[in-house]
Protein backbone atom coordinates (compact mmCIF):
# COMPACT_ATOMS: atom_id res chain seq x y z
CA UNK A 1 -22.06 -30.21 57.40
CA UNK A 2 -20.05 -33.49 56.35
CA UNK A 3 -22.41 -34.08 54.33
CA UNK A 4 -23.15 -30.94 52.19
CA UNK A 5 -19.36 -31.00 51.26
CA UNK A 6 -20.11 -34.13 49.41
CA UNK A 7 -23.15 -33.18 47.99
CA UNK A 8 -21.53 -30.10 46.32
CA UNK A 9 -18.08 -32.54 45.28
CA UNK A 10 -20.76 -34.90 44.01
CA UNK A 11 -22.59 -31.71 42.23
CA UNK A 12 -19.01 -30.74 40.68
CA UNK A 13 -17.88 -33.82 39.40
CA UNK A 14 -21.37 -34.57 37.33
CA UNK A 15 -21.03 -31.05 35.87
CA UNK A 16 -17.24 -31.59 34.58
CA UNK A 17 -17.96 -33.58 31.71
CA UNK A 18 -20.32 -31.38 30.10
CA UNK A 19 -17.43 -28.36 30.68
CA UNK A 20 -15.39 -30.39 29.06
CA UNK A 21 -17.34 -31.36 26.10
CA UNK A 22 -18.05 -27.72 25.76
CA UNK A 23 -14.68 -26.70 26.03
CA UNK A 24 -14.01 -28.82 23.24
CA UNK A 25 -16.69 -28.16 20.69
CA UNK A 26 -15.75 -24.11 21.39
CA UNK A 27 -12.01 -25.33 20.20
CA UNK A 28 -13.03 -26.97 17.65
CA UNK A 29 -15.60 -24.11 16.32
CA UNK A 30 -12.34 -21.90 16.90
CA UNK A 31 -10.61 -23.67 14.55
CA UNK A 32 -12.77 -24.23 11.73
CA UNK A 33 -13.84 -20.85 11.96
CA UNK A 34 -10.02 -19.77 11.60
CA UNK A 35 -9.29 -21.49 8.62
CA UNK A 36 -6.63 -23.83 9.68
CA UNK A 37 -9.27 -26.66 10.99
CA UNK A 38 -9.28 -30.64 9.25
CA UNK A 39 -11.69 -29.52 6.17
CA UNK A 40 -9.54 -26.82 5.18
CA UNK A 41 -6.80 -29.25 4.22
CA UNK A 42 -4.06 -26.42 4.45
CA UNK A 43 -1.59 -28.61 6.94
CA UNK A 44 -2.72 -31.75 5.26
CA UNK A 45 -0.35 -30.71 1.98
CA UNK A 46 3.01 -30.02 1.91
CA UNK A 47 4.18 -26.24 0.58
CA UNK A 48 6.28 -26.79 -2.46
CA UNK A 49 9.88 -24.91 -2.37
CA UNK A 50 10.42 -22.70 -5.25
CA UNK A 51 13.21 -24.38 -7.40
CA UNK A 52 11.09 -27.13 -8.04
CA UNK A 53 7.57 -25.21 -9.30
CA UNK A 54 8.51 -23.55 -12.90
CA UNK A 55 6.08 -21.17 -14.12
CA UNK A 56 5.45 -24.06 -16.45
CA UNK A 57 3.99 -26.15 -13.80
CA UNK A 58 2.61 -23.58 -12.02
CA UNK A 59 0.43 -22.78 -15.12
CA UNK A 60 -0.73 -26.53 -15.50
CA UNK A 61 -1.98 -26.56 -12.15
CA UNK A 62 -3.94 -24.07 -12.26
CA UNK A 63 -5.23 -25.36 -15.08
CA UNK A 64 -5.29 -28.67 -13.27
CA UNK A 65 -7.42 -27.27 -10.46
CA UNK A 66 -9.93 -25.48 -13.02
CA UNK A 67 -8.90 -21.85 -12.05
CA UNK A 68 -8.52 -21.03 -15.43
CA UNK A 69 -10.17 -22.31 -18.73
CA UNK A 70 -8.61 -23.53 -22.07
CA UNK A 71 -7.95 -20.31 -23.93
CA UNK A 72 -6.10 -18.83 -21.04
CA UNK A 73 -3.95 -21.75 -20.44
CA UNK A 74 -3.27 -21.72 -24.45
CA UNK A 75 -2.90 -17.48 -24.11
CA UNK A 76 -0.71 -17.97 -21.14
CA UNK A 77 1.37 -20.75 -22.39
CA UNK A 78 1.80 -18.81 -25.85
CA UNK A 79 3.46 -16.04 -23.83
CA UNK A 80 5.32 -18.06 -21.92
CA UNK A 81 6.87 -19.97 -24.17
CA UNK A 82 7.95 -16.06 -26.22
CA UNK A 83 8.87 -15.24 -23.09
CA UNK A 84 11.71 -18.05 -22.95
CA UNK A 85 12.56 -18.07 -26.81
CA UNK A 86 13.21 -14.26 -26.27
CA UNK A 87 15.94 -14.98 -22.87
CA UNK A 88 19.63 -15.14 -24.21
């Protein structure tokens, strides 16, 4: 009987690893899978507060980061810039 309780401990401890290395690889699927994982990047950066991001910069970074093209940025800057000439 002794020995069957040792068998089985011995039977439980050679299984924990693999638990655990499942365990893991389901957190880390979690994770990615949420958005919020290490190639997402979104903790990685800093959040800008708003005094410090004018719509000026705003529209160069988007620029910067290719969501728009050349004539929009000019379009966009155009109005911009009547928009602030026009302010009293």
């Amino acid at each position: 009987m002794e020995f069957w309780l040792w068998r089985h401990a011995l039977d439980v401890a050679r299984g924990c690893p693999w638990l655990i290395v499942l365990a893991t690889l389901a957190w880390v699927l979690f994770r990615l899978a949420r958005g919020k994982g290490w190639l997402s990047g979104e903790r990685s950066r800093p959040s800008p507060s708003g005094s410090d991001r004018s719509p000026l910069r705003i529209l160069q970074e988007r620029y910067a980061r290719g969501e728009i093209d050349a004539a929009t940025f000019d379009e966009m800057l155009a109005r911009l810039r009547a928009s602030e000439e026009s302010r009293p």
